[in-house]
Protein backbone atom coordinates (compact mmCIF):
# COMPACT_ATOMS: atom_id res chain seq x y z
CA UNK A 1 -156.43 -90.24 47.02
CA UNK A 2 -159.07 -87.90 45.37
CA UNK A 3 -159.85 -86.09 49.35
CA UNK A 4 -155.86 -85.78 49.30
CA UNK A 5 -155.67 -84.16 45.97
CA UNK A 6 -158.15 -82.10 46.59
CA UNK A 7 -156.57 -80.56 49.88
CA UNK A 8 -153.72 -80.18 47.95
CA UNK A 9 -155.58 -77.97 45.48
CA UNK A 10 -157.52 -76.07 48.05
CA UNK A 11 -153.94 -75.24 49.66
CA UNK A 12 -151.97 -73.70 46.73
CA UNK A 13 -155.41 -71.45 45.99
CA UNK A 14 -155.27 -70.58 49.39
CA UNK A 15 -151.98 -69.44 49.17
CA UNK A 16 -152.39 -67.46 45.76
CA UNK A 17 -155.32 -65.40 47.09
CA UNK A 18 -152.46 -64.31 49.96
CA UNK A 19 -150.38 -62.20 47.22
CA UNK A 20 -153.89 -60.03 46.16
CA UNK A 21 -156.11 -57.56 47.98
CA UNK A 22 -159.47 -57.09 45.95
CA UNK A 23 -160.94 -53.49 45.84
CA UNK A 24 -164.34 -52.76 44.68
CA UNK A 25 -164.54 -55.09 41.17
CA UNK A 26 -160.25 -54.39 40.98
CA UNK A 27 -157.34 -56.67 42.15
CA UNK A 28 -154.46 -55.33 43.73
CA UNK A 29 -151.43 -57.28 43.28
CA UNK A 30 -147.52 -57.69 43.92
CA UNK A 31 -145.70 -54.89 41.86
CA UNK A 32 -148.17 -52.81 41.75
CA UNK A 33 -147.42 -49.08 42.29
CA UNK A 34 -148.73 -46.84 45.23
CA UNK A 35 -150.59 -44.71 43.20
CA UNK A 36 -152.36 -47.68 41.52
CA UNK A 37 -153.59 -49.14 44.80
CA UNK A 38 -154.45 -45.37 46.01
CA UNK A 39 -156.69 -44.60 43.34
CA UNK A 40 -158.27 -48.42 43.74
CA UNK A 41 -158.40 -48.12 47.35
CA UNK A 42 -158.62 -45.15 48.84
CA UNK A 43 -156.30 -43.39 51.57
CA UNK A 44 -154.88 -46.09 54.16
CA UNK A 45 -155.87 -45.79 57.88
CA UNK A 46 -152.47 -45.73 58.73
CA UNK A 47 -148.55 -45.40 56.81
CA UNK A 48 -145.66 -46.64 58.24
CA UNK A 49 -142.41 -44.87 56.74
CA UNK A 50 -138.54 -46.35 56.97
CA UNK A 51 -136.08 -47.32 54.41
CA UNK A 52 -133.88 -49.86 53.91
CA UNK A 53 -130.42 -50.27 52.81
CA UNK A 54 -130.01 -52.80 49.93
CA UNK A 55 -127.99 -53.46 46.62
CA UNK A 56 -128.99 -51.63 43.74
CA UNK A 57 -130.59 -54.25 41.48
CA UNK A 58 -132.69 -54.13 38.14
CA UNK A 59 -134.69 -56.56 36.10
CA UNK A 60 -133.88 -57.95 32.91
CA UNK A 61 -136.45 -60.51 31.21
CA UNK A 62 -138.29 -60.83 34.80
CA UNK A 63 -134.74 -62.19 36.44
CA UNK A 64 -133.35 -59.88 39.05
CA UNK A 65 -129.61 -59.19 38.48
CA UNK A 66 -127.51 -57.49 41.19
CA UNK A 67 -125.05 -53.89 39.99
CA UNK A 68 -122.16 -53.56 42.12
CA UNK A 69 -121.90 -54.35 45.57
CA UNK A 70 -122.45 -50.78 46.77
CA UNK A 71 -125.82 -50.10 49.52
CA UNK A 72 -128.73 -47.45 48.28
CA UNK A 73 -131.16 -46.56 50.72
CA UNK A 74 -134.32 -47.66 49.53
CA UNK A 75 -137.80 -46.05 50.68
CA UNK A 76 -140.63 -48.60 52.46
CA UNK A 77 -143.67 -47.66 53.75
CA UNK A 78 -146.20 -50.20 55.53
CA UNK A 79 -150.00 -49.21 54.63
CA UNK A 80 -152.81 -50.71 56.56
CA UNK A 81 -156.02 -50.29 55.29
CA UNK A 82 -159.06 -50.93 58.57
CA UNK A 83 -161.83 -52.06 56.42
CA UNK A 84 -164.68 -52.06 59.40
CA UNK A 85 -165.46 -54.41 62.18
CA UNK A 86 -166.43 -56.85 60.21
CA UNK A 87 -163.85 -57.33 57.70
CA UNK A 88 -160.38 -58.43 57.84
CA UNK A 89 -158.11 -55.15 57.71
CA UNK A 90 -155.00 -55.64 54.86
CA UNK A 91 -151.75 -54.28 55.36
CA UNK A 92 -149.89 -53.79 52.24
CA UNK A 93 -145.74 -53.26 52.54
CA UNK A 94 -144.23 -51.12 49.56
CA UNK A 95 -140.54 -51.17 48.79
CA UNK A 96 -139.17 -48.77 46.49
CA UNK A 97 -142.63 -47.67 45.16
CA UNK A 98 -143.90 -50.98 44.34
CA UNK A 99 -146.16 -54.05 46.31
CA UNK A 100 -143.85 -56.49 47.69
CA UNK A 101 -146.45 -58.01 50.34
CA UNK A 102 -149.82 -57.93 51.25
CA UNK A 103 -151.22 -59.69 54.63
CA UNK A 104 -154.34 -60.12 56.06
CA UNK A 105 -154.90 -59.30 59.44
CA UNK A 106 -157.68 -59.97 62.03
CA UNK A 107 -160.62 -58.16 62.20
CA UNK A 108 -161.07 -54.24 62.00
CA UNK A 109 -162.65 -51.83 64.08
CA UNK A 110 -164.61 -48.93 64.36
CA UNK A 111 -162.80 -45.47 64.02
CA UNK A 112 -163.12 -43.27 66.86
CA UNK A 113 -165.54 -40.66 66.63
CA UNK A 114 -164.74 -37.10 66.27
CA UNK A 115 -166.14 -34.32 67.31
């Protein structure tokens, strides 16, 4: 019972550390803003840029309520920061301004050179 509990434990931690991206001594988080995770972590290696169309929707007491049924176009950008060949590169997806996701990927690799 004890070896199952502690799997258990080991699981949900597991999954916790999947919503943060440490940088330096800081922790980068869900809702976080672009220019909070910029100035932690440097320029990305690479920004993907689309938008999306959703309802509008604000946030009252940390519940999300929906206003009218009307689409707004919604910026999202997909930053991937390649942390070196041997760490895991991150790739961090902004909606609207804010972290909605972060992922870990496999392993990075070494930028070209340039001459």
């Amino acid at each position: 019972m004890r070896g199952f509990l502690a799997v258990i434990a080991l699981l949900i931690t597991t999954s916790a550390m999947a919503d943060a991206m440490r940088c330096g001594s800081r922790l980068i988080r869900e809702g976080d803003t672009q220019t909070a995770v910029r100035d932690l972590c440097g320029d990305p290696s690479d920004v993907l840029s689309r938008s999306i169309l959703r309802r509008p929707t604000y946030f009252v007491g940390g519940r999300e309520y929906y206003f009218g049924d009307a689409m707004v176009e919604v910026p999202v950008e997909i930053w991937t920061y390649n942390l070196g060949p041997y760490k895991l590169m991150r790739r961090i997806r902004f909606v609207d301004g804010l972290v909605e996701e972060i992922e870990t990927l496999g392993y990075g690799y070494r930028p070209p050179a340039t001459d």
